[in-house]
PDB file of N, CA and C in Angstrom:
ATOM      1  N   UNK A   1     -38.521  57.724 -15.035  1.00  0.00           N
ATOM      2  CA  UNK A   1     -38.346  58.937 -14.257  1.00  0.00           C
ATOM      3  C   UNK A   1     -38.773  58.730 -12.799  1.00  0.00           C
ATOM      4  N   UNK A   2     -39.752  57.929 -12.896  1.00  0.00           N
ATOM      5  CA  UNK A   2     -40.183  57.866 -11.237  1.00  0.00           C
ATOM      6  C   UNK A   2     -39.576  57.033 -10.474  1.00  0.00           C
ATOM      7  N   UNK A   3     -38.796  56.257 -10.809  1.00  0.00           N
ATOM      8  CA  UNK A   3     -37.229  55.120 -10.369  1.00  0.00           C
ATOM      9  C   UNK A   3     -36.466  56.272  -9.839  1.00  0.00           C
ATOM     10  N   UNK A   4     -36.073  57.271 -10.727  1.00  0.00           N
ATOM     11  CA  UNK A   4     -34.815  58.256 -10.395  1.00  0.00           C
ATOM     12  C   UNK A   4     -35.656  58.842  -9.107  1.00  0.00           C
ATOM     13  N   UNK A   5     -36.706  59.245  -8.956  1.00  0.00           N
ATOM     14  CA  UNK A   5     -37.135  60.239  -7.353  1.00  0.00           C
ATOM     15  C   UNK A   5     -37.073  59.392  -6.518  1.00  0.00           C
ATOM     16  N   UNK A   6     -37.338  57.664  -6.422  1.00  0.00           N
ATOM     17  CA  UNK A   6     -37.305  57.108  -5.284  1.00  0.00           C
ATOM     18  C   UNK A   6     -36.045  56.631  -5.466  1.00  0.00           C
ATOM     19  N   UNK A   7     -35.066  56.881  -6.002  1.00  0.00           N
ATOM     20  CA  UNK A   7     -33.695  56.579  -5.497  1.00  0.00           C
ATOM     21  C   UNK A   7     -32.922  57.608  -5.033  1.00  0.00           C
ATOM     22  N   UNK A   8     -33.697  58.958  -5.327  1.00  0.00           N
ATOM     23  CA  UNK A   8     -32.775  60.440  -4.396  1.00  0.00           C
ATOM     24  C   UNK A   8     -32.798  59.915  -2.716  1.00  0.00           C
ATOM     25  N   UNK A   9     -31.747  60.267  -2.385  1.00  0.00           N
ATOM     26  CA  UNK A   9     -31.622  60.377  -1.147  1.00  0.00           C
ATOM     27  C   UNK A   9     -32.419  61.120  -0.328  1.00  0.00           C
ATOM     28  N   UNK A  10     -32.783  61.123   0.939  1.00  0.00           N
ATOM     29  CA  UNK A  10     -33.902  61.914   2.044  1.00  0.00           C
ATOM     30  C   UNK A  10     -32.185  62.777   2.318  1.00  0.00           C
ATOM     31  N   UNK A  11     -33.527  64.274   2.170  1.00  0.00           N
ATOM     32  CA  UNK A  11     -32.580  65.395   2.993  1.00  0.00           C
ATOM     33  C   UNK A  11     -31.660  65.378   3.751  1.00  0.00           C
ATOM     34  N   UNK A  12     -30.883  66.091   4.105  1.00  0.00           N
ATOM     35  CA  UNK A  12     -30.530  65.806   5.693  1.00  0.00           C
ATOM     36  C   UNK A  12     -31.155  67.036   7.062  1.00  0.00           C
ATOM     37  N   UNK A  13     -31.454  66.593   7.860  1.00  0.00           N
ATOM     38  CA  UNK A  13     -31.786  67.454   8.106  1.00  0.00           C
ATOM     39  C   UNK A  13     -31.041  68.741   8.785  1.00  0.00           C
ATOM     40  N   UNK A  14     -31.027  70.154   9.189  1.00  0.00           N
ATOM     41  CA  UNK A  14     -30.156  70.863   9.774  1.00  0.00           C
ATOM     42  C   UNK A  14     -29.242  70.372  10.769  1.00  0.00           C
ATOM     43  N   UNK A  15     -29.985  69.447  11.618  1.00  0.00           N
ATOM     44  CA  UNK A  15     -28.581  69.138  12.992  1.00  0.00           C
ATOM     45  C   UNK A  15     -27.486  67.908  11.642  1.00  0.00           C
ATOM     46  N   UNK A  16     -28.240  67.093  11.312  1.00  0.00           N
ATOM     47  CA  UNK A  16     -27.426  66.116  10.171  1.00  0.00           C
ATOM     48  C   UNK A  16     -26.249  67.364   9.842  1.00  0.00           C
ATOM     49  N   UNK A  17     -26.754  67.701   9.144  1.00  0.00           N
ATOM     50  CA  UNK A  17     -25.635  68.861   7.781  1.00  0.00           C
ATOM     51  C   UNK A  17     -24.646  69.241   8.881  1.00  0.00           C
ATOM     52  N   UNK A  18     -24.894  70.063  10.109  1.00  0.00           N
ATOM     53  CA  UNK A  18     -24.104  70.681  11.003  1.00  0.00           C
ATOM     54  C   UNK A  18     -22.936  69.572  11.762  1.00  0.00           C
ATOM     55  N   UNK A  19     -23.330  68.391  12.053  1.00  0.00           N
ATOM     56  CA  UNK A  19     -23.033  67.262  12.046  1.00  0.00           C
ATOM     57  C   UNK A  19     -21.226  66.906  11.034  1.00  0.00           C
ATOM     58  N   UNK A  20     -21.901  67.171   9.808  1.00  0.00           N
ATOM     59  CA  UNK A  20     -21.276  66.481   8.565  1.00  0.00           C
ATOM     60  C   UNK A  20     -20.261  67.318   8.656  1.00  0.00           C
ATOM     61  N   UNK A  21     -20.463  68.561   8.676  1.00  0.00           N
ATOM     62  CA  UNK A  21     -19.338  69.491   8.696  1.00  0.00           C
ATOM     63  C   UNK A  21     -18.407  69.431   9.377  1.00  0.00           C
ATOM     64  N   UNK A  22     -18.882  69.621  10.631  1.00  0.00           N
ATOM     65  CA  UNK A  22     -18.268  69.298  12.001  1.00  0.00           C
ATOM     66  C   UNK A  22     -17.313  68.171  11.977  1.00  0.00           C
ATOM     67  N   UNK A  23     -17.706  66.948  11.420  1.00  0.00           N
ATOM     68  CA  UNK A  23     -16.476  65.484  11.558  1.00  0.00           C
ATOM     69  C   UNK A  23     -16.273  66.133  10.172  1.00  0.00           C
ATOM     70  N   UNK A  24     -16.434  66.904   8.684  1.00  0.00           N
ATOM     71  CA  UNK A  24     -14.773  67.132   8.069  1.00  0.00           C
ATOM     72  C   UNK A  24     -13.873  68.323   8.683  1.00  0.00           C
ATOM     73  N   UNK A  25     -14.190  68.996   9.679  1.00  0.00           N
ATOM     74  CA  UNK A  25     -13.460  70.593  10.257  1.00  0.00           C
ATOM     75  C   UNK A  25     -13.028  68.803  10.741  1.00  0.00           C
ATOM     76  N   UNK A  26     -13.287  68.175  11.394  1.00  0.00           N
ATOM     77  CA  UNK A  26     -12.339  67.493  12.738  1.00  0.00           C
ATOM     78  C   UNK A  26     -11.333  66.914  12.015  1.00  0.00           C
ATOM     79  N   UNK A  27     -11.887  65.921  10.655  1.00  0.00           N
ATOM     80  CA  UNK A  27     -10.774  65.065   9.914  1.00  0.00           C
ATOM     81  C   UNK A  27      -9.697  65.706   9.717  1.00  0.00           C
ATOM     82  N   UNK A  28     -10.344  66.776   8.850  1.00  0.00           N
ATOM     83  CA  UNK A  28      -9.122  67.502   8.708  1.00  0.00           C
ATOM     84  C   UNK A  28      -8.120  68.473   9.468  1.00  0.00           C
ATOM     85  N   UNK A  29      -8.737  68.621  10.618  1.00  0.00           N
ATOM     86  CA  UNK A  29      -7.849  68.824  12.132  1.00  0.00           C
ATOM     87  C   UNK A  29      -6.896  67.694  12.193  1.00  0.00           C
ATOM     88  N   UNK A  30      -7.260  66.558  12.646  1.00  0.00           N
ATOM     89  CA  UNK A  30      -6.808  65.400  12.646  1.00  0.00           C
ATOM     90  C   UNK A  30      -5.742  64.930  11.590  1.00  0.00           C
ATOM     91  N   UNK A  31      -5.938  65.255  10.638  1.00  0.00           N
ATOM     92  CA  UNK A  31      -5.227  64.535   9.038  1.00  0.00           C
ATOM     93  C   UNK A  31      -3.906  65.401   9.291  1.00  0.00           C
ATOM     94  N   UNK A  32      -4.001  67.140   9.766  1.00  0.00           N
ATOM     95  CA  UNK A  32      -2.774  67.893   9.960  1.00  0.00           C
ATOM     96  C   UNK A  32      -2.108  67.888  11.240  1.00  0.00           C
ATOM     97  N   UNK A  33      -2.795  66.658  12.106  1.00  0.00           N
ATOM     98  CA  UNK A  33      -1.608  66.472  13.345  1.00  0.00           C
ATOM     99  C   UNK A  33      -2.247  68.064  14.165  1.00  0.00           C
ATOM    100  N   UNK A  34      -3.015  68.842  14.493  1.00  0.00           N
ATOM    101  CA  UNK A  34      -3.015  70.069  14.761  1.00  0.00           C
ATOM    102  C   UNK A  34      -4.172  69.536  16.341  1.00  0.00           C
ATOM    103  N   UNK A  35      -3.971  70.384  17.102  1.00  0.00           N
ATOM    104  CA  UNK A  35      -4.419  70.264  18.402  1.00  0.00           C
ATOM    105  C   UNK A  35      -5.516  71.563  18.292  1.00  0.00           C
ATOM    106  N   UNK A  36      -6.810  71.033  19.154  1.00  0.00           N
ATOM    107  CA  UNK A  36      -7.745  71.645  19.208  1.00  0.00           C
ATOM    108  C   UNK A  36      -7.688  73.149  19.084  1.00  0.00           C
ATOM    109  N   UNK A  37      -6.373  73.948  19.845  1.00  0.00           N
ATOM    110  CA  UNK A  37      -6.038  75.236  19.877  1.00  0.00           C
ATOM    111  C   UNK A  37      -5.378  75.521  18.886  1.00  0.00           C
ATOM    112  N   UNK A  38      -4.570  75.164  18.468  1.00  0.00           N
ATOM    113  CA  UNK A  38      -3.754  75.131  17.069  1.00  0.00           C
ATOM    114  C   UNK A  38      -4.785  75.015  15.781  1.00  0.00           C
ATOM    115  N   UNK A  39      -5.552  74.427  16.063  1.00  0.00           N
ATOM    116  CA  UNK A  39      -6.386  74.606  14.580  1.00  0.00           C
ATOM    117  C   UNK A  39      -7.470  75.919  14.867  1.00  0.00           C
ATOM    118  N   UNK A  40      -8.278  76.072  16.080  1.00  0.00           N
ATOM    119  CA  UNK A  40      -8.538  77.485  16.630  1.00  0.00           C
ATOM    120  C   UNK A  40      -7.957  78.664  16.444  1.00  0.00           C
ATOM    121  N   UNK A  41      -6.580  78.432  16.530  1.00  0.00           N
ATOM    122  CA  UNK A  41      -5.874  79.469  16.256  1.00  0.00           C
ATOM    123  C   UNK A  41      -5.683  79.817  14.562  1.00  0.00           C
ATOM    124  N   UNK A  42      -5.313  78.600  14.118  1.00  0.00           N
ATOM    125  CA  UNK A  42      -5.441  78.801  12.496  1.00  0.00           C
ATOM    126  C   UNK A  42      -6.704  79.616  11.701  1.00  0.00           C
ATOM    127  N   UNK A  43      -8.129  78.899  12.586  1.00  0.00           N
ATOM    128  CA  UNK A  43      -9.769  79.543  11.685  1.00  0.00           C
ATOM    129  C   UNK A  43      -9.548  80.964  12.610  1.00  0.00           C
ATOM    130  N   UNK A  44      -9.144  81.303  13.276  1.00  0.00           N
ATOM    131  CA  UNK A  44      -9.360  82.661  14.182  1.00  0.00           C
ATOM    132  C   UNK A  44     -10.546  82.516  15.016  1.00  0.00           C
ATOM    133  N   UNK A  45     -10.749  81.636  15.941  1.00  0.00           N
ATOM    134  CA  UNK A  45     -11.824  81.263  16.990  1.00  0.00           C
ATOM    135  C   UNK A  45     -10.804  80.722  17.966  1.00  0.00           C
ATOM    136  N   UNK A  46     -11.945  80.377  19.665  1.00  0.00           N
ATOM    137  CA  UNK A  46     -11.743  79.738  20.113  1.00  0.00           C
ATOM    138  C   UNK A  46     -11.968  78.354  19.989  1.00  0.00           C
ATOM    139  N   UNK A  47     -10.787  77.724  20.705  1.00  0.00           N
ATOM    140  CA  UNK A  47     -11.172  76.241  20.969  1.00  0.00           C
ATOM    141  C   UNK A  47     -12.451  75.613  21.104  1.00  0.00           C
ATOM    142  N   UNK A  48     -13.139  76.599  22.515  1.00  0.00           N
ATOM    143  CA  UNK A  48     -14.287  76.194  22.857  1.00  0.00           C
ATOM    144  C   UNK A  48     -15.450  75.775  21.962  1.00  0.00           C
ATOM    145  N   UNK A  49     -15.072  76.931  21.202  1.00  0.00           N
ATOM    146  CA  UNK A  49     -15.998  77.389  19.749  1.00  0.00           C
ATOM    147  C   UNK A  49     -15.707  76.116  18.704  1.00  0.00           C
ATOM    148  N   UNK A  50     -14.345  75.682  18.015  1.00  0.00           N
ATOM    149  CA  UNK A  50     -14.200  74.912  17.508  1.00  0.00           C
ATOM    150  C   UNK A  50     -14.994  73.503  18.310  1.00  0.00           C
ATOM    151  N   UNK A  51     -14.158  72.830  18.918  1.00  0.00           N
ATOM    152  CA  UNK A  51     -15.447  71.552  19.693  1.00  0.00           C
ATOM    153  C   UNK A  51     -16.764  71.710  19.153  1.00  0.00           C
ATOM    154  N   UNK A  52     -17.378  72.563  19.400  1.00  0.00           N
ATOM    155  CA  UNK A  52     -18.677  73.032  19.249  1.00  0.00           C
ATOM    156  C   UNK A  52     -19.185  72.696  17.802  1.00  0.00           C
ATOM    157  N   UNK A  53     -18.247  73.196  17.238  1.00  0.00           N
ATOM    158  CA  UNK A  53     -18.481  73.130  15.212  1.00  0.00           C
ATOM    159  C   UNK A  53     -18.353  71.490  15.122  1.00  0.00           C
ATOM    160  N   UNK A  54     -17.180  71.527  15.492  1.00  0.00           N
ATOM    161  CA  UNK A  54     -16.785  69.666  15.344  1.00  0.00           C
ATOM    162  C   UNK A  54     -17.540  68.596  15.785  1.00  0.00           C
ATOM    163  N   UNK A  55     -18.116  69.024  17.096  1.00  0.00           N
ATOM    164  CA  UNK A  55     -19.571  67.905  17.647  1.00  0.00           C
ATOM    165  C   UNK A  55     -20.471  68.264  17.155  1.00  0.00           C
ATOM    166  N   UNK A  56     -20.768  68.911  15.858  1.00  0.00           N
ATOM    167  CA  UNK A  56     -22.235  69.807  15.772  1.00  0.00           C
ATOM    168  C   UNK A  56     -23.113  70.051  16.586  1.00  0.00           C
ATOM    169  N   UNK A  57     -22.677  70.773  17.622  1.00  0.00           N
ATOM    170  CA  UNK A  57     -23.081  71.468  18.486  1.00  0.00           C
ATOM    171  C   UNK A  57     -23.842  72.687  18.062  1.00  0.00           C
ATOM    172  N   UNK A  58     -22.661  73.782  17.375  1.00  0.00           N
ATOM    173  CA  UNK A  58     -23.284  74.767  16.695  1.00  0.00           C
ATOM    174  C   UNK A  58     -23.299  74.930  15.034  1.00  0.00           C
ATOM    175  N   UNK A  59     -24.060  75.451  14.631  1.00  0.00           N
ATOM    176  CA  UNK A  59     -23.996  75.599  13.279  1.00  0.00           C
ATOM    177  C   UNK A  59     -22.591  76.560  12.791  1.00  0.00           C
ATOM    178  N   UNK A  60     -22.478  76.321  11.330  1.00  0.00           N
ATOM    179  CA  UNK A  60     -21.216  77.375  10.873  1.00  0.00           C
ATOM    180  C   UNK A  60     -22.096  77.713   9.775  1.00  0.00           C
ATOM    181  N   UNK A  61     -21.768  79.524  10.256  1.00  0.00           N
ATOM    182  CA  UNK A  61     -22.308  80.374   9.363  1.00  0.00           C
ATOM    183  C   UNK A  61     -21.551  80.207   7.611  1.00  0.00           C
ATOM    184  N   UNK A  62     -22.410  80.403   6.479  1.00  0.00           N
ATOM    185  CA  UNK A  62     -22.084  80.340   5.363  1.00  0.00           C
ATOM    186  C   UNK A  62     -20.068  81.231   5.318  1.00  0.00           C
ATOM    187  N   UNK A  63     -20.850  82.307   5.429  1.00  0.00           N
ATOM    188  CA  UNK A  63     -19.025  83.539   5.652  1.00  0.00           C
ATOM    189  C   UNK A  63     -18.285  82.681   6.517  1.00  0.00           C
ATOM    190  N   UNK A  64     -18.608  82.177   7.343  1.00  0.00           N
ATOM    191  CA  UNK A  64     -17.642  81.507   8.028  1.00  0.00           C
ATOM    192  C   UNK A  64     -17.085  80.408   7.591  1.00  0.00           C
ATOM    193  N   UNK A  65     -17.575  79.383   6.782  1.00  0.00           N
ATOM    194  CA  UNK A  65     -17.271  78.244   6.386  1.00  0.00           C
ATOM    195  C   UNK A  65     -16.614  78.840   4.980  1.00  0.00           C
ATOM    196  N   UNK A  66     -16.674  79.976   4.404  1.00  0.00           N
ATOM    197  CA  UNK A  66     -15.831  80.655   3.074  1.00  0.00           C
ATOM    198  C   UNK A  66     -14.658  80.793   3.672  1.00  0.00           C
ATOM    199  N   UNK A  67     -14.534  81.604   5.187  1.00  0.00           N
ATOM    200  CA  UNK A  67     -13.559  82.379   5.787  1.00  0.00           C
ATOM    201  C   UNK A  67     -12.728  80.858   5.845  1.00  0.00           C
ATOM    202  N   UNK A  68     -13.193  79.418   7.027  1.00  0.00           N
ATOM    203  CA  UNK A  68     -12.296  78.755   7.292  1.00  0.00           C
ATOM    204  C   UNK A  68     -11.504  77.666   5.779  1.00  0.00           C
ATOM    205  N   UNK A  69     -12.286  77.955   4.688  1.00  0.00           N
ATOM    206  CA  UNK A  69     -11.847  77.068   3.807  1.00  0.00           C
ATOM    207  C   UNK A  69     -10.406  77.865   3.124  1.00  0.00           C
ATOM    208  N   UNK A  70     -11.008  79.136   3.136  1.00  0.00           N
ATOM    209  CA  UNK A  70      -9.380  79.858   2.254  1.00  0.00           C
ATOM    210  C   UNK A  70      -7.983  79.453   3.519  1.00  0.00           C
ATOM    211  N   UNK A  71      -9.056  79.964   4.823  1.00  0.00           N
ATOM    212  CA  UNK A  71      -7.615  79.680   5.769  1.00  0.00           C
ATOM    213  C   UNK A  71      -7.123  78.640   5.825  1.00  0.00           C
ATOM    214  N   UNK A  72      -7.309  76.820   5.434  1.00  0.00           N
ATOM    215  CA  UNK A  72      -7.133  75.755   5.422  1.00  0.00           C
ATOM    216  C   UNK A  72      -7.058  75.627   3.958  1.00  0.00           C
ATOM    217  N   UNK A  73      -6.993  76.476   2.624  1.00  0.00           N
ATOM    218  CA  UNK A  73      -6.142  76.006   1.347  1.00  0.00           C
ATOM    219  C   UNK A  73      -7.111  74.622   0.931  1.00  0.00           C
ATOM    220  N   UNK A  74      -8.988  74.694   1.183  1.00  0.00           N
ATOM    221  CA  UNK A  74      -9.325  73.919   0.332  1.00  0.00           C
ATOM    222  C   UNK A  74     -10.677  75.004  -0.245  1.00  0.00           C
ATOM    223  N   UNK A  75     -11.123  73.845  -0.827  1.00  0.00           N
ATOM    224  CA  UNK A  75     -12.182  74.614  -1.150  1.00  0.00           C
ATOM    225  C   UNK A  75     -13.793  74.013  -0.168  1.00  0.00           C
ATOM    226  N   UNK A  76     -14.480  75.549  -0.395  1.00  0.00           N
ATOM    227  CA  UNK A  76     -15.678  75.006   0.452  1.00  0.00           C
ATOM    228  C   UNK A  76     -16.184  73.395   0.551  1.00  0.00           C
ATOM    229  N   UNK A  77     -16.285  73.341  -0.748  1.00  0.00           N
ATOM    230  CA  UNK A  77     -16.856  71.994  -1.182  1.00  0.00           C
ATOM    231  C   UNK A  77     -16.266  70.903  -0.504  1.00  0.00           C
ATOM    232  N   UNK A  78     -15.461  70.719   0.031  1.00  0.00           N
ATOM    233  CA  UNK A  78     -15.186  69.460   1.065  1.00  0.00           C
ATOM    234  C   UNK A  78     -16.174  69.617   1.963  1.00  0.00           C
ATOM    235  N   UNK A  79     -16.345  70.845   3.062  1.00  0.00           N
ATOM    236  CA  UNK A  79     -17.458  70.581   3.616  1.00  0.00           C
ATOM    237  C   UNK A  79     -19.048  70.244   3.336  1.00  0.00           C
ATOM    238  N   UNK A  80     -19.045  70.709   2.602  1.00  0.00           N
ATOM    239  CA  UNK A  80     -20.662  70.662   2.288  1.00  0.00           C
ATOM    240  C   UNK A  80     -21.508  69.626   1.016  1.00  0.00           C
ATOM    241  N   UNK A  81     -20.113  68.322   0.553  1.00  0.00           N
ATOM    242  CA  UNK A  81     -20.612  67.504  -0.019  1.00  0.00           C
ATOM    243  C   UNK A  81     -20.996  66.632   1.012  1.00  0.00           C
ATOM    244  N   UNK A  82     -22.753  66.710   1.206  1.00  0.00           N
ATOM    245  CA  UNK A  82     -22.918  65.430   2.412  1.00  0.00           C
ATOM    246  C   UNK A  82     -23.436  64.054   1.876  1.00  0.00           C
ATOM    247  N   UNK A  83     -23.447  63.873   0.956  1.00  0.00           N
ATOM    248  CA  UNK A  83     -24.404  62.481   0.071  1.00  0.00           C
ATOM    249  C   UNK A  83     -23.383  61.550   0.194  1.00  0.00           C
ATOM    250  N   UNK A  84     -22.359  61.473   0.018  1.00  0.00           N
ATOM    251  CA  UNK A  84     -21.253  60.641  -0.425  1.00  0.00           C
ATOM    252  C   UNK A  84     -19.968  61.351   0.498  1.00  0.00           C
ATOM    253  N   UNK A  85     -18.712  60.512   0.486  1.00  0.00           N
ATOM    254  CA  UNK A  85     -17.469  60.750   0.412  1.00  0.00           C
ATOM    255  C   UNK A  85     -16.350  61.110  -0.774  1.00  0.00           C
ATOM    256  N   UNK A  86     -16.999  61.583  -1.971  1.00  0.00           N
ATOM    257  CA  UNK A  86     -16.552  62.326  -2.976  1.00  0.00           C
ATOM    258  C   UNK A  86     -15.413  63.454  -2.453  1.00  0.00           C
ATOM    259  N   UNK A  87     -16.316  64.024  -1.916  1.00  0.00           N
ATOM    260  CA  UNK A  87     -15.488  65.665  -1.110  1.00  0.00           C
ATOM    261  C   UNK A  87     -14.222  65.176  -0.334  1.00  0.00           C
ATOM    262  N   UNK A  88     -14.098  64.167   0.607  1.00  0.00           N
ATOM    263  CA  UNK A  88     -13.181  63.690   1.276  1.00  0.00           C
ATOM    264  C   UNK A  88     -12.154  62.877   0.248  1.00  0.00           C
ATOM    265  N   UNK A  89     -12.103  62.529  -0.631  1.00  0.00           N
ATOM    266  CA  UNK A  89     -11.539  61.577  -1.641  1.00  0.00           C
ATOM    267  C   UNK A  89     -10.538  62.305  -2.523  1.00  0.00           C
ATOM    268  N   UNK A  90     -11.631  63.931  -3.067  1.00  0.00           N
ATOM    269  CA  UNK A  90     -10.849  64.530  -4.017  1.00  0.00           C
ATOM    270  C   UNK A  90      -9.809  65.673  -2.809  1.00  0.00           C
ATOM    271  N   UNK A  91     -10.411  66.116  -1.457  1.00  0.00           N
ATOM    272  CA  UNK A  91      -9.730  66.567  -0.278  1.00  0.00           C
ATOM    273  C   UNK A  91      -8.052  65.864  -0.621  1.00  0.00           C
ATOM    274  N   UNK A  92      -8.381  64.614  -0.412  1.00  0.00           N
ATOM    275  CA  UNK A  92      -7.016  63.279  -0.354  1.00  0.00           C
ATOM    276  C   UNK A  92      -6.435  63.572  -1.825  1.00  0.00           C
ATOM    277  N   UNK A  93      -6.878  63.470  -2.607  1.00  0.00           N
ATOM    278  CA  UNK A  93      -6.272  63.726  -3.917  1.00  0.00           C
ATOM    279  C   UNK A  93      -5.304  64.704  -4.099  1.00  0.00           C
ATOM    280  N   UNK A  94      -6.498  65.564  -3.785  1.00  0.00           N
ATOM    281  CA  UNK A  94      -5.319  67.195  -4.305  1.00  0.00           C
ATOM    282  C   UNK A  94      -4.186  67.352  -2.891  1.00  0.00           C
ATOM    283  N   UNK A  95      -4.399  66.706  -1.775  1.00  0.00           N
ATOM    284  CA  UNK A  95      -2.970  66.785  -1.033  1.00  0.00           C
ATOM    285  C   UNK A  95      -2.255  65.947  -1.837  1.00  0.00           C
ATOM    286  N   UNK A  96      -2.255  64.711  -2.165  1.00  0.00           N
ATOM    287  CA  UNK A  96      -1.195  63.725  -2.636  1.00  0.00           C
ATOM    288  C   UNK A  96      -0.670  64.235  -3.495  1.00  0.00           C
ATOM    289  N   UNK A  97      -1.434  65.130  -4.557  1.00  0.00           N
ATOM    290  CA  UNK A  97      -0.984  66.291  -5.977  1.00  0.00           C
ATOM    291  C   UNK A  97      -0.127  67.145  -5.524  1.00  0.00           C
ATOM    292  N   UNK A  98      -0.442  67.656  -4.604  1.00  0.00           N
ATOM    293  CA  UNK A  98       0.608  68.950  -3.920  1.00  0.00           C
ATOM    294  C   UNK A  98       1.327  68.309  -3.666  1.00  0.00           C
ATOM    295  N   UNK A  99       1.628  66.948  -2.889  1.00  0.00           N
ATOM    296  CA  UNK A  99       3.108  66.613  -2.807  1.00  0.00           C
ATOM    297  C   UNK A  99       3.849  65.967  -3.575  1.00  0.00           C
ATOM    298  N   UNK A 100       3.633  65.983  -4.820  1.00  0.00           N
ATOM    299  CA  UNK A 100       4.579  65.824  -5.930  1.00  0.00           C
ATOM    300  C   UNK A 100       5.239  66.782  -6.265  1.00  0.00           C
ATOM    301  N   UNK A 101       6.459  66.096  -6.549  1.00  0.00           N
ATOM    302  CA  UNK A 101       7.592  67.158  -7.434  1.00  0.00           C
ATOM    303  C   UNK A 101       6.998  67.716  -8.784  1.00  0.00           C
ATOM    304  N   UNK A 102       7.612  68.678  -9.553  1.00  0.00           N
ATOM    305  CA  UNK A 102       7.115  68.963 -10.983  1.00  0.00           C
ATOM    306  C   UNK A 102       7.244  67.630 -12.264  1.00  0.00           C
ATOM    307  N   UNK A 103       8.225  67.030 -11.804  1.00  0.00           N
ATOM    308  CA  UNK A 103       8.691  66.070 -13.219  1.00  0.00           C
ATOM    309  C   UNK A 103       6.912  64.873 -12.724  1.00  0.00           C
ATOM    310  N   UNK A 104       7.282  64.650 -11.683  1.00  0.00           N
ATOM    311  CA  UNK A 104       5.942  63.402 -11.043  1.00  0.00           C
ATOM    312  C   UNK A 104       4.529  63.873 -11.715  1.00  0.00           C
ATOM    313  N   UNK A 105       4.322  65.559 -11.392  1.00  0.00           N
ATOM    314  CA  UNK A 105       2.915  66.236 -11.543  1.00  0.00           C
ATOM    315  C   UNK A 105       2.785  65.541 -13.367  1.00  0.00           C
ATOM    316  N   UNK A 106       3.651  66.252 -14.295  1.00  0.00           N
ATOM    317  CA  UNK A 106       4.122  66.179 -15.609  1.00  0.00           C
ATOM    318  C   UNK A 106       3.583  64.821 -16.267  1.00  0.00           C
ATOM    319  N   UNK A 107       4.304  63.891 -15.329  1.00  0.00           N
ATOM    320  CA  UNK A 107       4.399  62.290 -16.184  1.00  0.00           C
ATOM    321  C   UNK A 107       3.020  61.741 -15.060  1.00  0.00           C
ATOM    322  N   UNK A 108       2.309  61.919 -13.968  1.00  0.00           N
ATOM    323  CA  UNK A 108       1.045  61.389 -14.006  1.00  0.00           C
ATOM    324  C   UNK A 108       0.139  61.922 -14.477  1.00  0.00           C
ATOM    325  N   UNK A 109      -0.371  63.372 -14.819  1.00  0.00           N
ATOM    326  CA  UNK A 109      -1.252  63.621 -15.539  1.00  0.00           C
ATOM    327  C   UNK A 109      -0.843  63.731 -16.963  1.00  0.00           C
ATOM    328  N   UNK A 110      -0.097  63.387 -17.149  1.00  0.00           N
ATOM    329  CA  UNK A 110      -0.080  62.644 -18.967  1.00  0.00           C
ATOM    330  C   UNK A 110      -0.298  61.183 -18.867  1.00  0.00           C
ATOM    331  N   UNK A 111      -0.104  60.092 -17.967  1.00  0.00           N
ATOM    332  CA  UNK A 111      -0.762  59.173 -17.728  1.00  0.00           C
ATOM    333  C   UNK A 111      -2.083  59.003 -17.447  1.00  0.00           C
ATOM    334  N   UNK A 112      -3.002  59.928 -17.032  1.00  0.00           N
ATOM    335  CA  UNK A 112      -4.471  59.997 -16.636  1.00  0.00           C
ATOM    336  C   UNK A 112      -5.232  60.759 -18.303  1.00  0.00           C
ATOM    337  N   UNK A 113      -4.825  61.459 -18.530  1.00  0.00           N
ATOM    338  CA  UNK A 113      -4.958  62.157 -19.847  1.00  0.00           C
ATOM    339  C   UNK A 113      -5.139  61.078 -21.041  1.00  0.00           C
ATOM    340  N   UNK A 114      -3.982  60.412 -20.593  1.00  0.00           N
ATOM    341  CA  UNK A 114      -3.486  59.089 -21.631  1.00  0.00           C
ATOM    342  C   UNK A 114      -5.140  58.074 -21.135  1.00  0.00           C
ATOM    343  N   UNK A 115      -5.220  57.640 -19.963  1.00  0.00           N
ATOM    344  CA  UNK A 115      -6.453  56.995 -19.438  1.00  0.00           C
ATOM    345  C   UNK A 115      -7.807  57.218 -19.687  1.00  0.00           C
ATOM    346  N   UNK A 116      -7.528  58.344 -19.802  1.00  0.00           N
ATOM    347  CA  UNK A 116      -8.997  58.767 -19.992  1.00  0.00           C
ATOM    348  C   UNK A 116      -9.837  59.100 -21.201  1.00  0.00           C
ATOM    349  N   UNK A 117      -8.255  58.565 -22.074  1.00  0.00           N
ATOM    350  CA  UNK A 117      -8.919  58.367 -24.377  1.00  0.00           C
ATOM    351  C   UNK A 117      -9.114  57.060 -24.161  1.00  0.00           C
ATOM    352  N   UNK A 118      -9.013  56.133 -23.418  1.00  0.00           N
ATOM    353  CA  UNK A 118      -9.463  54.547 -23.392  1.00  0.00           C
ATOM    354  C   UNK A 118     -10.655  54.135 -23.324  1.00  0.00           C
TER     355      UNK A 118
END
């Protein structure tokens, strides 16, 4: 048991976390081709304001980070997994899922289904 506490990770601290958020609001600015105002315009802020989130400059309020995840079609949890790149991975996943046809969706998750009695 005392192996498992000295292998937890150290906190992060508040500017860290604000940080973390900030480069996934940007990736995923970035990943949709969308320009600083264009993605501003999408969360309902200014630009100025966005930068700000994205350099962790300023913090993003809890409601706010609910508000920008429905408006961007993920879920909170991309932002706020900071330990790992898990959040960014399954982010990538479920786009590549959405862009399958129905017959593709069908015959790979009966292949993973199939994978995962092995």
């Amino acid at each position: 048991m005392a192996e498992d506490i000295g292998a937890m990770k150290k906190p992060m601290t508040a500017k860290e976390i604000d940080a973390s958020i900030g480069l996934r609001l940007k990736y995923m600015r970035q990943d949709r081709a969308l320009t600083l105002e264009k993605m501003a315009d999408v969360l309902g802020i200014g630009p100025q304001q966005l930068w700000k989130y994205e350099n962790g400059k300023n913090s993003i309020r809890a409601n706010l980070l609910l508000d920008f995840a429905a408006r961007l079609g993920v879920s909170y949890i991309y932002f706020v997994a900071h330990y790992d790149d898990d959040a960014y991975s399954e982010y990538q996943l479920v786009k590549a899922w959405r862009a399958l046809g129905k017959r593709l969706k069908a015959s790979t998750l009966k292949s993973l289904i199939h994978m995962g009695r092995k």
